[in-house]
Protein backbone atom coordinates (compact mmCIF):
# COMPACT_ATOMS: atom_id res chain seq x y z
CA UNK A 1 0.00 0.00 0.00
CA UNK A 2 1.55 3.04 -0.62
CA UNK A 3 0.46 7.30 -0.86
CA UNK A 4 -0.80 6.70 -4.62
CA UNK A 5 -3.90 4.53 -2.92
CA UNK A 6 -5.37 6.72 -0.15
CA UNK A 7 -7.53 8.58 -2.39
CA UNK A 8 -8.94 5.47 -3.63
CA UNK A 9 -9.58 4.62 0.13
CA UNK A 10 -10.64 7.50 1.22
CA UNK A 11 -13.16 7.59 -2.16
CA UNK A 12 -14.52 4.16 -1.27
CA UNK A 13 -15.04 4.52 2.81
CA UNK A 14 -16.71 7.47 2.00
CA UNK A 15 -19.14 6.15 -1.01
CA UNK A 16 -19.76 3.12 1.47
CA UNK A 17 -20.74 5.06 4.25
CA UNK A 18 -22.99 7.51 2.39
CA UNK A 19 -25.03 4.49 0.60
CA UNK A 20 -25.45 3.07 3.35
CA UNK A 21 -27.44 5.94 5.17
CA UNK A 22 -29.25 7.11 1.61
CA UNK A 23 -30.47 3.58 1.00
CA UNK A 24 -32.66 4.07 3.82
CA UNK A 25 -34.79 6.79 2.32
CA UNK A 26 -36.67 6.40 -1.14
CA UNK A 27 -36.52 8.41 -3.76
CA UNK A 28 -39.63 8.84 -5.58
CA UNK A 29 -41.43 5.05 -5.18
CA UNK A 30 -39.41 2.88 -6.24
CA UNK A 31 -35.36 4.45 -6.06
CA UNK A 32 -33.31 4.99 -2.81
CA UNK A 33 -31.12 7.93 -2.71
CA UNK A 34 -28.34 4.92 -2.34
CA UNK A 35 -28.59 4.14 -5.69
CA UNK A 36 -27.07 7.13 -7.31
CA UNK A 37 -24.01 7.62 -4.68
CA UNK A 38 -23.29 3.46 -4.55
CA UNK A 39 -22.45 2.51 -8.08
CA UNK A 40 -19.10 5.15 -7.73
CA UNK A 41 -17.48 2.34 -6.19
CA UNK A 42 -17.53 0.61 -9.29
CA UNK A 43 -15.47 3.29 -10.81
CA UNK A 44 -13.49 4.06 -7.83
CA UNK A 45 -12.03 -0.04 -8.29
CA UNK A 46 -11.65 -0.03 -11.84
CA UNK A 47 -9.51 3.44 -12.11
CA UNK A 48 -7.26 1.84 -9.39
CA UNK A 49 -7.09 -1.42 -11.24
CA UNK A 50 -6.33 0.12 -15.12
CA UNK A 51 -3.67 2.51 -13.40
CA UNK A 52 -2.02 0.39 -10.60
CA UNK A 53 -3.23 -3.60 -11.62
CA UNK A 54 -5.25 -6.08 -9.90
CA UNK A 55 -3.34 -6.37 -6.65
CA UNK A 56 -3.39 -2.62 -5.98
CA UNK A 57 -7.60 -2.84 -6.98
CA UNK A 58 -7.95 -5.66 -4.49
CA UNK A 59 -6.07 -3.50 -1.72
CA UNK A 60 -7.93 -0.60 -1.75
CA UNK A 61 -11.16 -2.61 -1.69
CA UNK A 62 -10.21 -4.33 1.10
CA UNK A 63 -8.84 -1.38 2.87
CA UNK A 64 -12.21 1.20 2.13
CA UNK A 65 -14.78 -2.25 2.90
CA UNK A 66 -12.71 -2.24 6.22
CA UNK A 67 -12.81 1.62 6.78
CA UNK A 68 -16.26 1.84 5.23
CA UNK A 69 -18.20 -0.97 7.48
CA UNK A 70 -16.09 0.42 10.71
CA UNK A 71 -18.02 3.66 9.90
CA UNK A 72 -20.93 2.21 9.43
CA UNK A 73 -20.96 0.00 12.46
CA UNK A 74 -20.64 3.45 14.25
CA UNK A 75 -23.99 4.61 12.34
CA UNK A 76 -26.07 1.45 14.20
CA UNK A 77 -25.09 3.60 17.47
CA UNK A 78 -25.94 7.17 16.25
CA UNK A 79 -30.02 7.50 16.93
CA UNK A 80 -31.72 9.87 14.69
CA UNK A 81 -34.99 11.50 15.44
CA UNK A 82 -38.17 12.36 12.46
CA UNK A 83 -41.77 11.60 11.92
CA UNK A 84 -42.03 11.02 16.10
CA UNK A 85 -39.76 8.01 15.42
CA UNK A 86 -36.09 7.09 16.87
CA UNK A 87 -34.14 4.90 14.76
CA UNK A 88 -30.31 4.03 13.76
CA UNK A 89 -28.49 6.02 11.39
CA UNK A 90 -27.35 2.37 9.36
CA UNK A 91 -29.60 -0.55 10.54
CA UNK A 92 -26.98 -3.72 11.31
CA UNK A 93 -29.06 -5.47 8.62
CA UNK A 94 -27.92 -2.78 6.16
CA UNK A 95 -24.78 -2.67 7.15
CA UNK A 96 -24.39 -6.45 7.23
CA UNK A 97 -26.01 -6.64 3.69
CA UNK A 98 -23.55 -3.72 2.77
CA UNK A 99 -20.42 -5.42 3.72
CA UNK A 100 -21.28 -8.97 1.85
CA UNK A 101 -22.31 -7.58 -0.98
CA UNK A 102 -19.86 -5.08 -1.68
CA UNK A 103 -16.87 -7.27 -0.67
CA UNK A 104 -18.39 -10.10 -2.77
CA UNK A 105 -18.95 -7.89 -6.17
CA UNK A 106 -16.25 -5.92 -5.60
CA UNK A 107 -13.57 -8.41 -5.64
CA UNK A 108 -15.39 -10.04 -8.64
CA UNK A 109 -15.52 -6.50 -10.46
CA UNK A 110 -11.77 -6.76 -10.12
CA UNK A 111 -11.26 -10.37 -11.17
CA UNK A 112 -13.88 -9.31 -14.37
CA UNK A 113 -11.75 -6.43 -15.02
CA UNK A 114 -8.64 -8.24 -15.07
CA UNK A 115 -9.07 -10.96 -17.22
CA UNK A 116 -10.49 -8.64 -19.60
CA UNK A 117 -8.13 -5.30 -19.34
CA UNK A 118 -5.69 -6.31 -22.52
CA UNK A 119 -9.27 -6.07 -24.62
CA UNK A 120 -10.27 -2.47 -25.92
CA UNK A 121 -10.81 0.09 -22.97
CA UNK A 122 -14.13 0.14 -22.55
CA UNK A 123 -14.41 -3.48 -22.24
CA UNK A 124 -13.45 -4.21 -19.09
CA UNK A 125 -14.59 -1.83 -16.73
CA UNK A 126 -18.08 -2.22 -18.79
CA UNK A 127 -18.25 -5.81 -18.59
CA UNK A 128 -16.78 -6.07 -14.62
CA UNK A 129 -19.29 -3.13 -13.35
CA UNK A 130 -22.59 -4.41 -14.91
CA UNK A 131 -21.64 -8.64 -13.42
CA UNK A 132 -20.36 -6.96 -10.66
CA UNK A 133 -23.65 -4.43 -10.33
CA UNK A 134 -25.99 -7.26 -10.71
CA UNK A 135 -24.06 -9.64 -7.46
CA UNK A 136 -24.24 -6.59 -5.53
CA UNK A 137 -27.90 -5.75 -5.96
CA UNK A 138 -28.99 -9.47 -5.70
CA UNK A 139 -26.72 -9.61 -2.30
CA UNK A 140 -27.97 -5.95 -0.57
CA UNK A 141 -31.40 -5.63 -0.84
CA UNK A 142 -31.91 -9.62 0.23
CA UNK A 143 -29.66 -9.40 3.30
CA UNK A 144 -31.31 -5.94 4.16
CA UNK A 145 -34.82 -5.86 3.37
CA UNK A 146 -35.87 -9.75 2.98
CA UNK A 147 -38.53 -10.99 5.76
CA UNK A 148 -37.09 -14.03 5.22
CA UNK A 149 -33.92 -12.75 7.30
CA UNK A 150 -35.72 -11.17 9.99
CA UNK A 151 -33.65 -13.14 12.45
CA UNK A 152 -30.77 -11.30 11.71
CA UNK A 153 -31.61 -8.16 13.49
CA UNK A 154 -34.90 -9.24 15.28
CA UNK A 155 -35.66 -5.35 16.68
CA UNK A 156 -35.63 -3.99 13.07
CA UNK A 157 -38.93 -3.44 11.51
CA UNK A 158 -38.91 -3.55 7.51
CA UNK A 159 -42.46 -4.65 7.36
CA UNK A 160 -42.53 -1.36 4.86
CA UNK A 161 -40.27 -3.43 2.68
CA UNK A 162 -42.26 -6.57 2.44
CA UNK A 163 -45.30 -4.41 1.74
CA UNK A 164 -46.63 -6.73 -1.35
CA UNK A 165 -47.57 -4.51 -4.34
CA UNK A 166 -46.86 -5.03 -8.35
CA UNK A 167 -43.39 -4.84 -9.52
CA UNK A 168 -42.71 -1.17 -10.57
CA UNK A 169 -46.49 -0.35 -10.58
CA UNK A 170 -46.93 -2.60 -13.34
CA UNK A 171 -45.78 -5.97 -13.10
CA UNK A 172 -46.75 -9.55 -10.44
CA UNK A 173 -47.05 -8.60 -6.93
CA UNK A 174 -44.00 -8.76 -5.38
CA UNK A 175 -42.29 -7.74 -2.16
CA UNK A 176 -41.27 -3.70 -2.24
CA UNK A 177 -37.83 -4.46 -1.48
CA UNK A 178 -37.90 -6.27 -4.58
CA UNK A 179 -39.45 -3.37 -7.18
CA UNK A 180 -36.47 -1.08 -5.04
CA UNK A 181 -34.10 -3.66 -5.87
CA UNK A 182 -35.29 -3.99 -9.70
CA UNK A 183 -35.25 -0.16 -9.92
CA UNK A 184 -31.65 0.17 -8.19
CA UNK A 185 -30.29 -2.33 -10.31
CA UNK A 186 -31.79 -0.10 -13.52
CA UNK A 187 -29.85 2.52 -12.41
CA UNK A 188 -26.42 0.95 -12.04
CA UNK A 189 -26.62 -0.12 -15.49
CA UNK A 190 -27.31 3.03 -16.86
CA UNK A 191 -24.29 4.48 -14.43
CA UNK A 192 -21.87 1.32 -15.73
CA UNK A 193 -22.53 3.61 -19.26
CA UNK A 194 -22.18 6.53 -17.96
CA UNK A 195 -19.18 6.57 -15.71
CA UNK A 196 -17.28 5.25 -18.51
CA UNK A 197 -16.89 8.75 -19.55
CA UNK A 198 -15.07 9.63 -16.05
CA UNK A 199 -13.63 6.00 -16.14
CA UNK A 200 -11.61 6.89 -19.53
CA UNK A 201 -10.76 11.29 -18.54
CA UNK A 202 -9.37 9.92 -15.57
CA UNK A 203 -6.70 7.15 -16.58
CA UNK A 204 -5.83 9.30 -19.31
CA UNK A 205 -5.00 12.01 -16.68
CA UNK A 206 -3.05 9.49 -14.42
CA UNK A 207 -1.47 8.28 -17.27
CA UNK A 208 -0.18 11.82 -18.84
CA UNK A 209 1.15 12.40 -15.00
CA UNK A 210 2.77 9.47 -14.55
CA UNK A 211 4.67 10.89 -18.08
CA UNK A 212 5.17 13.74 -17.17
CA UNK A 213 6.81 12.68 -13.90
């Protein structure tokens, strides 16, 4: 680990942290506020892999999902007040869900990204966000929001979550959690498009530095 990676930690305990609190609160009825803050971690890994390879990738991971769930860990103790309610700033089932699934896609983003980075640019960190998008989505919102897993954190009620109702307005009755998860997972692909734009400014940028230097 060297100087060259604490931005990338930094970048990643902070995009951790910050999902984890905005996934709690919806945007509009079927978004979170989570879902447009998470899928930078996607970029965050595969700028640090292109510039510094897949060992360098892995270490920051590991190093901003340690610094991340410490934060968040601290967020189960911070109460919050609104709507005559008290409640955690991260639930332990968020957190929890947080952890697995962003370790788990994560470290398959970079093992995608790898096998794949001698192939034109945008192939890799294309290919690696949207398998490594879908884990993650799959992962979260099951570990978080599923009844199912109730026993994990017994004192948390997300009976809003399991609130049956048609998929997206439209579609078979399903579990909320599972339209939120079906509309978060929309958005991350449209991101894994977009932030290929950032993606390719900023290795270009690294790459004219390290030139220059």
């Amino acid at each position: 680990m060297t100087r060259h990676h604490l931005p990338g930690i930094l970048a990643m305990a902070a995009i951790v942290l910050a999902s984890n609190i905005l996934v709690q609160f919806l945007f509009g009825n079927w978004l979170t506020w989570g879902a447009f803050t998470y899928p930078l971690a996607f970029l965050v890994t595969d700028v640090m892999n292109r510039i510094y390879g897949a060992a360098a990738a892995r270490r920051v991971v590991f190093a901003g999902f340690v610094v991340g769930i410490l934060c968040s860990l601290i967020g189960t103790q911070i109460m919050l007040q609104g709507d005559g309610y008290t409640y955690p700033a991260v639930t332990l089932r968020v957190a929890l869900g947080s952890g697995i699934a962003f370790l788990t896609a994560q470290m398959l983003d970079v093992a995608i990204f790898d096998r794949l980075r001698q192939g034109r640019w945008w192939r890799a960190p294309l290919a690696s966000t949207l398998v490594g998008s879908s884990v993650d989505t799959a992962l979260f919102f099951t570990i978080a929001f599923s009844g199912a897993l109730s026993f994990l954190e017994p004192g948390n009620d997300v009976a809003w979550a399991g609130e049956m109702l048609p998929l997206l307005g439209a579609g078979p009755v399903v579990p909320l959690w599972v339209s939120l998860a079906v509309a978060d997972w929309g958005v991350k692909l449209a991101l894994a498009l977009l932030a290929l734009i950032p993606f390719r400014l900023i290795v270009s940028w690294a790459v004219a530095q390290k030139t220059l230097a």
